[in-house]
N, C-alpha and C. Protein backbone atom coordinates (compact mmCIF):
# COMPACT_ATOMS: atom_id res chain seq x y z
N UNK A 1 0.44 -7.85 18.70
CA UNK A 1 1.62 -7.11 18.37
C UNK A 1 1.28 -5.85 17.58
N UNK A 2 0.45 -5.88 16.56
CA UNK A 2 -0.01 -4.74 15.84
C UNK A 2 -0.79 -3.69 16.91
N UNK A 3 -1.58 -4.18 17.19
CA UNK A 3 -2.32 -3.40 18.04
C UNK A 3 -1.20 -2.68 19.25
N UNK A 4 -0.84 -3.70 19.89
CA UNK A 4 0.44 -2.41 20.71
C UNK A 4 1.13 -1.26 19.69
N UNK A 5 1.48 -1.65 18.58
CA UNK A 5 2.34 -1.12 17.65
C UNK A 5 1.78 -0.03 17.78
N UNK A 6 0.37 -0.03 17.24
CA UNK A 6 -0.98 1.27 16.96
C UNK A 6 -1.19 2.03 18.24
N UNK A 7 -1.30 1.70 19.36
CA UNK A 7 -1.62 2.34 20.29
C UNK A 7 -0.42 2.92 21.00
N UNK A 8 1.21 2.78 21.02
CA UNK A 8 2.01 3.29 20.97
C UNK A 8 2.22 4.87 20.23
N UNK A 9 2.07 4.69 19.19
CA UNK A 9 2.03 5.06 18.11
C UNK A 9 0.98 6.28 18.18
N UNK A 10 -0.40 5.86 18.79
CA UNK A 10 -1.10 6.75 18.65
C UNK A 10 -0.47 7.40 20.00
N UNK A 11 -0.54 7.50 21.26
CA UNK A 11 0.00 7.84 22.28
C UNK A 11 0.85 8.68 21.97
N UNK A 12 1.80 8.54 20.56
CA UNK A 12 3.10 9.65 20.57
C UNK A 12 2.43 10.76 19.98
N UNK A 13 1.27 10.58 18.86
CA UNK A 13 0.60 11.68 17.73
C UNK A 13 -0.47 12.09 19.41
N UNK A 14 -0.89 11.68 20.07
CA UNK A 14 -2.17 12.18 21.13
C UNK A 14 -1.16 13.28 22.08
N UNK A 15 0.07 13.16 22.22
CA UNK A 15 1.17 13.68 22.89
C UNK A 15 0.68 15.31 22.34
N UNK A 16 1.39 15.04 20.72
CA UNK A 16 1.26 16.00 20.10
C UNK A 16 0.53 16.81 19.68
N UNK A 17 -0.36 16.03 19.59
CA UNK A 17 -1.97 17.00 19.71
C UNK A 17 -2.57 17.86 19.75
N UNK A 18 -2.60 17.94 21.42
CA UNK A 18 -2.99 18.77 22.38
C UNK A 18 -4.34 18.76 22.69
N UNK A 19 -5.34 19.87 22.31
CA UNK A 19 -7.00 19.12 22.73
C UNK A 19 -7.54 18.83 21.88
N UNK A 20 -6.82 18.19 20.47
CA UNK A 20 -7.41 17.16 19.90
C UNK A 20 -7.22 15.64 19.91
N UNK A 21 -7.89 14.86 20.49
CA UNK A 21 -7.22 13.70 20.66
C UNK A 21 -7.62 12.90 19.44
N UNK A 22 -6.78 11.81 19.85
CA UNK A 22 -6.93 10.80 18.50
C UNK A 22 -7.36 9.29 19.24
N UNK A 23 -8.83 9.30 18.31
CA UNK A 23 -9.33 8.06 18.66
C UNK A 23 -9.22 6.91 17.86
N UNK A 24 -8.91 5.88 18.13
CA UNK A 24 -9.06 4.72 16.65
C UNK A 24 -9.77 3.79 17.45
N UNK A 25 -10.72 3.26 16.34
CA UNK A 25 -11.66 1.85 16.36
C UNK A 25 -11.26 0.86 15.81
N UNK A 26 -11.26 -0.48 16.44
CA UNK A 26 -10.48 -1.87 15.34
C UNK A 26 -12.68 -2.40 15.12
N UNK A 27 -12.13 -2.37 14.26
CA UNK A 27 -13.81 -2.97 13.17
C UNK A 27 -13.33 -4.43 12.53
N UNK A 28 -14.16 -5.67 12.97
CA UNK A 28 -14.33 -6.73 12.85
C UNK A 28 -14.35 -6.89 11.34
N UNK A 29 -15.50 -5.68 10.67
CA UNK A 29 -16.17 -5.88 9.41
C UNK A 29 -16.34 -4.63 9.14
N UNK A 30 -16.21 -4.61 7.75
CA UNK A 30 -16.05 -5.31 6.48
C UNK A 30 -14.44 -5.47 6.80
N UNK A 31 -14.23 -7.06 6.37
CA UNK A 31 -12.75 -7.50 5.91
C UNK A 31 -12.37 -6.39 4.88
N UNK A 32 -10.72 -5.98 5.21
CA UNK A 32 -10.10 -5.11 4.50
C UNK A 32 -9.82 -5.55 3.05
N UNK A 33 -9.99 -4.96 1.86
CA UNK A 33 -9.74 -5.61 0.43
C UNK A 33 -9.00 -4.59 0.05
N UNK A 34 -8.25 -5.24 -1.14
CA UNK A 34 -7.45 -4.47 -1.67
C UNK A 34 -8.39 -2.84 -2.36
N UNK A 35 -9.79 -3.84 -3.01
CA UNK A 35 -10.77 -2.63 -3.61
C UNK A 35 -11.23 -1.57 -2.49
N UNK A 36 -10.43 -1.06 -1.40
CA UNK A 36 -10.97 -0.03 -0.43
C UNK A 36 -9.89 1.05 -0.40
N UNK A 37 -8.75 0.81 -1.08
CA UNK A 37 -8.16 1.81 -1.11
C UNK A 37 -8.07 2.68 -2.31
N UNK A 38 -8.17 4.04 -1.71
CA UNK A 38 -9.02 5.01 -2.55
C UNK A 38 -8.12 5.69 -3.70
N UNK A 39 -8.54 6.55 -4.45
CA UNK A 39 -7.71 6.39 -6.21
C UNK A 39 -6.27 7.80 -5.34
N UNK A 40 -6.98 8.40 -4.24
CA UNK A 40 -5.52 9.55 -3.86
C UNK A 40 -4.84 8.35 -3.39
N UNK A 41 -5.31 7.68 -2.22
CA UNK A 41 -4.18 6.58 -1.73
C UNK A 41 -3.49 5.95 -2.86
N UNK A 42 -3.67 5.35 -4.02
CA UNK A 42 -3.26 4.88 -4.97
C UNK A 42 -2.24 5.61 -5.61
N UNK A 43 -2.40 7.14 -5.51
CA UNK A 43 -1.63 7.91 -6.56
C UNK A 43 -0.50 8.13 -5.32
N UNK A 44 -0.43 8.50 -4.04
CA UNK A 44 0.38 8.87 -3.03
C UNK A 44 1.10 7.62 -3.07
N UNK A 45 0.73 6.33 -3.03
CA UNK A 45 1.72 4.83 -2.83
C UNK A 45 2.42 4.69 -4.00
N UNK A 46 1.77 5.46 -5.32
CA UNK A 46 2.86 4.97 -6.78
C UNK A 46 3.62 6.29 -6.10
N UNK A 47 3.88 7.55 -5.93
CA UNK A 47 4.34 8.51 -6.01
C UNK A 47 5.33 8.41 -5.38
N UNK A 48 5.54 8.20 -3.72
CA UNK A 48 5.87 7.71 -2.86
C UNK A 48 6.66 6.93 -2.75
N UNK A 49 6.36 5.63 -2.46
CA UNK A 49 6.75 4.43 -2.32
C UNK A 49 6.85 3.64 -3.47
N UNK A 50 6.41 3.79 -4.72
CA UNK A 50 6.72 2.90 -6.10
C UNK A 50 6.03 2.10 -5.92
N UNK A 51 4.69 2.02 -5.27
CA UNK A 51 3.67 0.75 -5.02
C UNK A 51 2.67 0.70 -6.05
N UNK A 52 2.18 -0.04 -7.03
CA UNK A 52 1.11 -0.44 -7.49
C UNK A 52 0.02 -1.19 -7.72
N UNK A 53 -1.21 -0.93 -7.66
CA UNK A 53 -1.90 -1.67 -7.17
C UNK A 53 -2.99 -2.44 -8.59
N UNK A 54 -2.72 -4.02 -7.95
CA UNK A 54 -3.64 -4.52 -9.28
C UNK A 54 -4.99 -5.06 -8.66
N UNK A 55 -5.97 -4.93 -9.50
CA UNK A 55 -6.97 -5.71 -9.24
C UNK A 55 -7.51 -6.19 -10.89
N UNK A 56 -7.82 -7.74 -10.26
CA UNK A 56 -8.13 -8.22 -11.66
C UNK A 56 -6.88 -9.04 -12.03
N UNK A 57 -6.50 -9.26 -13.55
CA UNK A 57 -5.31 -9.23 -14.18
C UNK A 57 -4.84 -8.11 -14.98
N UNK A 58 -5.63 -7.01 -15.06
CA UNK A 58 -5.01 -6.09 -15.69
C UNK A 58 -3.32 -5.69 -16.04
N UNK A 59 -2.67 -5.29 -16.83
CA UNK A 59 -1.49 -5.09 -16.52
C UNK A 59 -0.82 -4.09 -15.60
N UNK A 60 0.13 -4.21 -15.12
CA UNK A 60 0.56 -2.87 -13.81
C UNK A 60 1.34 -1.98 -14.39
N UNK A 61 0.93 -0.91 -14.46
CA UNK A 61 2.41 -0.03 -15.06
C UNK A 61 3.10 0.46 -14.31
N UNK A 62 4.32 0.92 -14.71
CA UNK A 62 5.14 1.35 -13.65
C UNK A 62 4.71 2.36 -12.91
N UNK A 63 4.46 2.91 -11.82
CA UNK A 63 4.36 4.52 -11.39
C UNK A 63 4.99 5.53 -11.41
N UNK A 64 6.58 5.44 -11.85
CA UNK A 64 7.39 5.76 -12.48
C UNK A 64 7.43 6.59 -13.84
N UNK A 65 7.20 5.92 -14.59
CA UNK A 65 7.26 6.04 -16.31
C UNK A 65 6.11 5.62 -16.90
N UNK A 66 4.85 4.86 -16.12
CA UNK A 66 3.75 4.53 -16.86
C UNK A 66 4.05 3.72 -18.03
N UNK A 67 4.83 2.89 -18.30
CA UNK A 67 5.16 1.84 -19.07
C UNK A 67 5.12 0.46 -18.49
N UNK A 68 4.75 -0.64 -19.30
CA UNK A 68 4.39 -1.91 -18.64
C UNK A 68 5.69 -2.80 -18.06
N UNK A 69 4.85 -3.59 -16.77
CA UNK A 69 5.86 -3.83 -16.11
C UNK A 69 6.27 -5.45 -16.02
N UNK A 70 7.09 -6.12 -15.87
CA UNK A 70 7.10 -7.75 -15.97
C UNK A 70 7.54 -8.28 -14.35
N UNK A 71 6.83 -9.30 -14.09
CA UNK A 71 6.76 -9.66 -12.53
C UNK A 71 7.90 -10.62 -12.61
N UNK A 72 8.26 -10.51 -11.84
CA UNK A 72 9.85 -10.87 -11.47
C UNK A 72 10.00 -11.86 -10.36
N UNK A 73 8.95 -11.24 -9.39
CA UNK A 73 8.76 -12.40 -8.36
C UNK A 73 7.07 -12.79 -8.49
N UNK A 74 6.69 -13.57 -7.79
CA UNK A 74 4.95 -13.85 -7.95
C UNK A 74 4.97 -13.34 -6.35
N UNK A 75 5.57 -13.41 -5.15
CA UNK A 75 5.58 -13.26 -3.62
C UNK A 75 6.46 -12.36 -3.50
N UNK A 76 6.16 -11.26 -2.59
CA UNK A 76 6.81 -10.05 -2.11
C UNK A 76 6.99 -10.60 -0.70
N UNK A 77 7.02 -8.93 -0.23
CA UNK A 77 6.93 -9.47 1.17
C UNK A 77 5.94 -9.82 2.06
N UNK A 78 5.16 -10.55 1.48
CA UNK A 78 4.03 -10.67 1.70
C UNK A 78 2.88 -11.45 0.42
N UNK A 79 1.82 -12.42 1.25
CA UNK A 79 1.15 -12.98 0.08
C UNK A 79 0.40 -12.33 -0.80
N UNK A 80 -0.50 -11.40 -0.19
CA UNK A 80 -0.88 -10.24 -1.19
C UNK A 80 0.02 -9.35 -2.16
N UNK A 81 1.58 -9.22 -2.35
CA UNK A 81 2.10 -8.57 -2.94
C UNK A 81 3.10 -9.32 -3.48
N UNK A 82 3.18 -8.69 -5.05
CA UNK A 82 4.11 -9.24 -6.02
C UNK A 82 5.64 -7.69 -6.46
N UNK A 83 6.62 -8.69 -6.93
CA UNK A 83 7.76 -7.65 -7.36
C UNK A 83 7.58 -7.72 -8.73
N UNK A 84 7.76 -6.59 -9.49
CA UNK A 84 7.80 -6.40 -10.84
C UNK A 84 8.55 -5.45 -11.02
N UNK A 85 9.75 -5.75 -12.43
CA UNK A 85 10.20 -4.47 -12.67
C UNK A 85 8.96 -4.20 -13.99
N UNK A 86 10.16 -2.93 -14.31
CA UNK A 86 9.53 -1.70 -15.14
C UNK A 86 10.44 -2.30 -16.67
N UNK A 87 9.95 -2.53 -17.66
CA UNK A 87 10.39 -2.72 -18.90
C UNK A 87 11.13 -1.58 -19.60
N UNK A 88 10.73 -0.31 -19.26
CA UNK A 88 11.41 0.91 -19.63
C UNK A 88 12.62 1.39 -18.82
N UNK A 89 12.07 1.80 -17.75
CA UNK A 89 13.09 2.31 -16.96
C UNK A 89 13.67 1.49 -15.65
N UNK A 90 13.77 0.39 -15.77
CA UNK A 90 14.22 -0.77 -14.89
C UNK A 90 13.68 -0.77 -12.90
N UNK A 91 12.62 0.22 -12.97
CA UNK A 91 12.75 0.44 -11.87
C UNK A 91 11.50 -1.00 -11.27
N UNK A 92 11.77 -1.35 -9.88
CA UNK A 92 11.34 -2.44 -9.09
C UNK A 92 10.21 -1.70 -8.64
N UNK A 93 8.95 -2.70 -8.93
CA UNK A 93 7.65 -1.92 -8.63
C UNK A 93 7.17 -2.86 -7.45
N UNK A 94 6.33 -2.86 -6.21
CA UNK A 94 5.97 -3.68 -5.60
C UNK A 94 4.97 -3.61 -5.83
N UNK A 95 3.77 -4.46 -6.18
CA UNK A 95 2.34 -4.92 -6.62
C UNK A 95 2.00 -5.19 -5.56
N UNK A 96 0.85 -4.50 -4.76
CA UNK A 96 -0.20 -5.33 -4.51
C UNK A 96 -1.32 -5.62 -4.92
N UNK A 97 -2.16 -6.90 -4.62
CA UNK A 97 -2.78 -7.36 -5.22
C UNK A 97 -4.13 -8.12 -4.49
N UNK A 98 -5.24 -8.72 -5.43
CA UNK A 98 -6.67 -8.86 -4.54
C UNK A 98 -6.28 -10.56 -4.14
């Protein structure tokens, strides 16, 4: 299902293109970890989307207001990701996590 998703998907951006095409590789290995996404991806997902990312137990701050945040749910939408609000400015942070 993903993979159709992706190759759909790419098909509409290869459309657009023109004589640059777009190639993608599915890679077995290295398993994807949370520690591979990079500190711009990090700053674009708090900026963005209100996503923050934990590794460790460190605490999460909001991306918001940079004030600490209290987890609200332990399961998002998803097992890797937790809901937390923001102690300051009430805003709902989605955590992901290792």
């Amino acid at each position: 299902m993903i993979a159709a998703d992706v190759r759909q998907a790419v098909a509409a951006v290869d459309d657009m293109a023109g004589p640059q095409a777009v190639n993608v590789r599915w890679l077995a290995s290295p398993a994807w970890t949370i520690d591979r996404v990079t500190d711009y991806a990090r700053q674009a997902m708090a900026r963005e989307f209100t996503v923050a990312i934990r590794i460790g137990r460190d605490p999460v701050p909001c991306p918001r207001c940079g004030a600490d945040t209290a987890e609200d749910s332990m399961f998002g939408p998803s097992r890797c990701r937790a809901v937390h609000v923001c102690r300051s400015c009430t805003e709902v942070v989605e955590v992901m996590r290792a």
